[in-house]
N, C-alpha and C. Protein backbone atom coordinates (compact mmCIF):
# COMPACT_ATOMS: atom_id res chain seq x y z
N UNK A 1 0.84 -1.18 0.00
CA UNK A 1 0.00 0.00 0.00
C UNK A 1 0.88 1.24 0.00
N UNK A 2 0.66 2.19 -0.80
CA UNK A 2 1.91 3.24 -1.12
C UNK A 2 0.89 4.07 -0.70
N UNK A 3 1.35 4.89 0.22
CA UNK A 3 0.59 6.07 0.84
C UNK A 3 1.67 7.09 0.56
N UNK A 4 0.69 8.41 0.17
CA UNK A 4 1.80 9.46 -0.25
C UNK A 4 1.04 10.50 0.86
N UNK A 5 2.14 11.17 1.40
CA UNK A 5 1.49 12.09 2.38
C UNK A 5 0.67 13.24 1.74
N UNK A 6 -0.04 14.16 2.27
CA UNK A 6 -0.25 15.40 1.91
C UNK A 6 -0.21 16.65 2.49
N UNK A 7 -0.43 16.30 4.07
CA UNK A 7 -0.43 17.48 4.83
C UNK A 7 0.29 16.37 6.20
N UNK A 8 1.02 17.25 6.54
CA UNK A 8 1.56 17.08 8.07
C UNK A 8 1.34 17.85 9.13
N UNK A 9 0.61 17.70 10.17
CA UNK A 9 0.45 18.54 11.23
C UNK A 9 1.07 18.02 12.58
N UNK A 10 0.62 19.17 13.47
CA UNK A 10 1.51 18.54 14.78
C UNK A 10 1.08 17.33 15.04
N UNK A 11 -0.29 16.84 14.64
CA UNK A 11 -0.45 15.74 15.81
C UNK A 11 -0.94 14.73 14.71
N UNK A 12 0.12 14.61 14.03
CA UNK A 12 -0.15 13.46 12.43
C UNK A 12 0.28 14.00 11.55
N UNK A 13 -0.41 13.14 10.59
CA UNK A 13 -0.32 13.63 8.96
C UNK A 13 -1.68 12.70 8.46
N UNK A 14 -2.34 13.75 6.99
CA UNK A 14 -2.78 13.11 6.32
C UNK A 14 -2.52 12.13 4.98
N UNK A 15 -2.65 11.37 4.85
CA UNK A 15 -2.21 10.71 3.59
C UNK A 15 -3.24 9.96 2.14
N UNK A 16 -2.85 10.11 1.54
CA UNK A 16 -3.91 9.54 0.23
C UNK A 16 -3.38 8.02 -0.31
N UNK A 17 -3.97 7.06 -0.08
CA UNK A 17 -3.65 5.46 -0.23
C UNK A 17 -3.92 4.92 -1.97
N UNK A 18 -3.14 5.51 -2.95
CA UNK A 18 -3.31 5.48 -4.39
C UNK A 18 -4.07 4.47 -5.18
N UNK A 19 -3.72 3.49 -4.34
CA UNK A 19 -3.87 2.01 -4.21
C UNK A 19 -5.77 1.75 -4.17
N UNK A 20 -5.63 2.57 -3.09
CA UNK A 20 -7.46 1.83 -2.80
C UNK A 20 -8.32 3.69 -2.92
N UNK A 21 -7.63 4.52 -2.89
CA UNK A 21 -8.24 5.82 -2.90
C UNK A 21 -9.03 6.92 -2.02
N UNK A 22 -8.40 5.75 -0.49
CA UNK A 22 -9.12 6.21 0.72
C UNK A 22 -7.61 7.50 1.37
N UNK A 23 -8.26 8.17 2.45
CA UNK A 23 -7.62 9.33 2.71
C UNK A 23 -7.67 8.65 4.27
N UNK A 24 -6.19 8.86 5.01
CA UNK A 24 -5.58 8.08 6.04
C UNK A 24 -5.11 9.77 6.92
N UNK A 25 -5.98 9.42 8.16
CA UNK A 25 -5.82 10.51 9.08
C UNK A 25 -4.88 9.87 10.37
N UNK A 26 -3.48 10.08 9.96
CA UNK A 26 -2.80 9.31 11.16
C UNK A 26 -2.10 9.84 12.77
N UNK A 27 -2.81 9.47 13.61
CA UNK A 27 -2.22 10.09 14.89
C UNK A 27 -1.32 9.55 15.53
N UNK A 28 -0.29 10.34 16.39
CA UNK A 28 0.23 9.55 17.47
C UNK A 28 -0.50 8.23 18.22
N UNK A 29 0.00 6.97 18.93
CA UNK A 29 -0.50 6.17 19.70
C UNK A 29 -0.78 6.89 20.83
N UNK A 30 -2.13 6.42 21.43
CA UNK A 30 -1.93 7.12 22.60
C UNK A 30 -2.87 8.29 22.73
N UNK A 31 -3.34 8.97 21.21
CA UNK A 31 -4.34 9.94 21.26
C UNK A 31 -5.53 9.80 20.98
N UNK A 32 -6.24 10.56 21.81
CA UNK A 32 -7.79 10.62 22.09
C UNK A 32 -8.39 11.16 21.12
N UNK A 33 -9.16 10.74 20.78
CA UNK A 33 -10.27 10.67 19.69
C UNK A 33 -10.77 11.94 19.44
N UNK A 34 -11.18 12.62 21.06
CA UNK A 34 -11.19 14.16 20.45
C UNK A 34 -10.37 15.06 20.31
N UNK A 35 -9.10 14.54 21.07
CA UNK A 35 -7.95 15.40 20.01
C UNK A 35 -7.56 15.25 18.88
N UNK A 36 -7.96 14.22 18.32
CA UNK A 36 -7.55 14.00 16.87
C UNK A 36 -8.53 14.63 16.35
N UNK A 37 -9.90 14.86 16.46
CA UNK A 37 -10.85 15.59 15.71
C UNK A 37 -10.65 17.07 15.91
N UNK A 38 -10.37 17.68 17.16
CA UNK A 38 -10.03 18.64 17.45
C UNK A 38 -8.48 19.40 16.45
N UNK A 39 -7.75 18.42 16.12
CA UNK A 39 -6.43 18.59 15.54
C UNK A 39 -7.39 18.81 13.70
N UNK A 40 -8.09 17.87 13.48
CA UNK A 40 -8.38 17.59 11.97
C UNK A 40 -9.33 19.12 11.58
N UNK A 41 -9.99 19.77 12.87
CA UNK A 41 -10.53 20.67 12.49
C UNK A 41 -9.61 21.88 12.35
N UNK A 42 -8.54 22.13 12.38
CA UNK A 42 -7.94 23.05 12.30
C UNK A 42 -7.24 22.91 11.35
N UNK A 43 -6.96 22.01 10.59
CA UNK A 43 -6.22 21.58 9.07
C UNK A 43 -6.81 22.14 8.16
N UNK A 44 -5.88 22.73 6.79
CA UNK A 44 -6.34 23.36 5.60
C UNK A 44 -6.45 22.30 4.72
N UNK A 45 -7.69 21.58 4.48
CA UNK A 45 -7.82 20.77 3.70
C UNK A 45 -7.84 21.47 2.12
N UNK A 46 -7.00 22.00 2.05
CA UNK A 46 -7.52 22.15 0.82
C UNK A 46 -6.84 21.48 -0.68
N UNK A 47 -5.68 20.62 0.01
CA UNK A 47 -4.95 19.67 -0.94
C UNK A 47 -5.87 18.53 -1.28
N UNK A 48 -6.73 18.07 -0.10
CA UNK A 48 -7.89 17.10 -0.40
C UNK A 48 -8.91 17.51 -1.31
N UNK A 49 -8.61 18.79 -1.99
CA UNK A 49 -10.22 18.84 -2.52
C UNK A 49 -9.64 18.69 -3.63
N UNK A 50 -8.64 18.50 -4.25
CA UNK A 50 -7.68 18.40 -5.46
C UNK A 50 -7.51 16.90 -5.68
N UNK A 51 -7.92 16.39 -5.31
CA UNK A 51 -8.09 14.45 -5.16
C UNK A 51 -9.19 14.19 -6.06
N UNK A 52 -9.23 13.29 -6.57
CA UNK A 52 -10.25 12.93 -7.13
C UNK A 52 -11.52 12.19 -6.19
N UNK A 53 -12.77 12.41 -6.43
CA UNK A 53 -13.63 11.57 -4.97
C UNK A 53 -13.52 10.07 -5.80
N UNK A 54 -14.07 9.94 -4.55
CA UNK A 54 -14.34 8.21 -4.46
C UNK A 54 -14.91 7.53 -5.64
N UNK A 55 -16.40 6.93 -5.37
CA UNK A 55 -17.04 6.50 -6.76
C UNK A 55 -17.47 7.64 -7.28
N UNK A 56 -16.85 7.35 -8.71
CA UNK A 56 -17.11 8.47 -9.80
C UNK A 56 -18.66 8.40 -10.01
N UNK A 57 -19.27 6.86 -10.56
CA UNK A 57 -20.41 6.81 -11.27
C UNK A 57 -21.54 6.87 -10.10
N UNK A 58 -21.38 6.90 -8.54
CA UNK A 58 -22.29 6.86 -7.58
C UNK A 58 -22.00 8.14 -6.46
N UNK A 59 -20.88 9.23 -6.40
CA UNK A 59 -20.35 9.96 -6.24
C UNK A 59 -20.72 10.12 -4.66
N UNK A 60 -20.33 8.94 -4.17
CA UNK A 60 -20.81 8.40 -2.56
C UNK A 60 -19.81 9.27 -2.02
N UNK A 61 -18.22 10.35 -2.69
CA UNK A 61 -17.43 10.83 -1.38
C UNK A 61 -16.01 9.87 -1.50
N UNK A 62 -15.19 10.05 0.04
CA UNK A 62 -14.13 9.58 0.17
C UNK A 62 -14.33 8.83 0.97
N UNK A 63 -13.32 7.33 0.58
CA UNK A 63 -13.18 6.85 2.25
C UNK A 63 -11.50 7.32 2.92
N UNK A 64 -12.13 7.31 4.40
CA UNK A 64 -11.83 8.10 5.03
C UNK A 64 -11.36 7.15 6.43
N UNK A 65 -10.15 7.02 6.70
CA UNK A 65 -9.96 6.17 8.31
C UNK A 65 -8.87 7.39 8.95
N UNK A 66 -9.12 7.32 10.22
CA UNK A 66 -8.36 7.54 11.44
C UNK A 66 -7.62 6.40 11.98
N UNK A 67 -6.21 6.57 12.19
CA UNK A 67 -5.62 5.47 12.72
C UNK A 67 -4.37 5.99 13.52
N UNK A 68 -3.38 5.17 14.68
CA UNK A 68 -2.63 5.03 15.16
C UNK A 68 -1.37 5.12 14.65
N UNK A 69 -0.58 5.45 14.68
CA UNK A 69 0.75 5.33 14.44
C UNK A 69 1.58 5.16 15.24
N UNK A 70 1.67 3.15 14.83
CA UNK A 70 2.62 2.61 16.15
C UNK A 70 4.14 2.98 15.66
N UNK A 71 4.85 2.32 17.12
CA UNK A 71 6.18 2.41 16.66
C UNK A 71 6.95 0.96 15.77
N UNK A 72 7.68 1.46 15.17
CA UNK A 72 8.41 0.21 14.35
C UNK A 72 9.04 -0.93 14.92
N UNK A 73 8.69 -1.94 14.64
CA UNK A 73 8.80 -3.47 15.24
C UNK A 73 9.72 -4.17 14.63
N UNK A 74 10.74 -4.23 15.12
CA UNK A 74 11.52 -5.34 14.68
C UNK A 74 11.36 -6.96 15.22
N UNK A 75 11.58 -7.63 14.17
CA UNK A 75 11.66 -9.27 14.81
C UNK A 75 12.64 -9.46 14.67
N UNK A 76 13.23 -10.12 16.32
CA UNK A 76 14.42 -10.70 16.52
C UNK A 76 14.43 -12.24 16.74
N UNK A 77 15.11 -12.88 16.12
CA UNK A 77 15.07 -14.16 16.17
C UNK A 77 16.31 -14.66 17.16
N UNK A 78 16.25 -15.09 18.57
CA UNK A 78 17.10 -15.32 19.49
C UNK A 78 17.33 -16.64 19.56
N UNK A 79 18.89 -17.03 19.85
CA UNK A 79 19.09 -18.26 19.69
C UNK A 79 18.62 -19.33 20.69
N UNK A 80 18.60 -20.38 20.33
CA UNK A 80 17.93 -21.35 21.65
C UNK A 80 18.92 -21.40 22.81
């Protein structure tokens, strides 16, 4: 899934998923739901309106997720 960013703010970034055409609102782990809405309302969306919407022929809009941004996991494979 190739996500290309578009806007970065303090408490995330938004991103556009090319792949499936949904728009990815990503927060720190750890943040509350209404700070993330609280954060999204103060964003200049206005790179999103330059996207193409969702279904063209039913013009239902974007999809749209909020998510976490964990930290990076490595697997270590330890000897017996």
């Amino acid at each position: 899934m190739e996500t290309e960013t578009l806007i970065k703010t303090g408490h995330g970034y938004i991103g556009f998923n090319k792949a499936t055409g949904a728009l990815r609102f990503t927060v720190p782990q750890g943040t509350k739901l209404a700070d993330a809405l609280k954060a999204l309302s103060r964003v200049d969306l206005s790179a999103i309106a330059k996207l193409p919407r969702g279904c063209q022929p039913c013009l239902s809009g974007q999809p749209f997720d909020i998510t976490e941004q964990f930290d990076p996991v490595i697997n270590v494979r330890l000897g017996h």
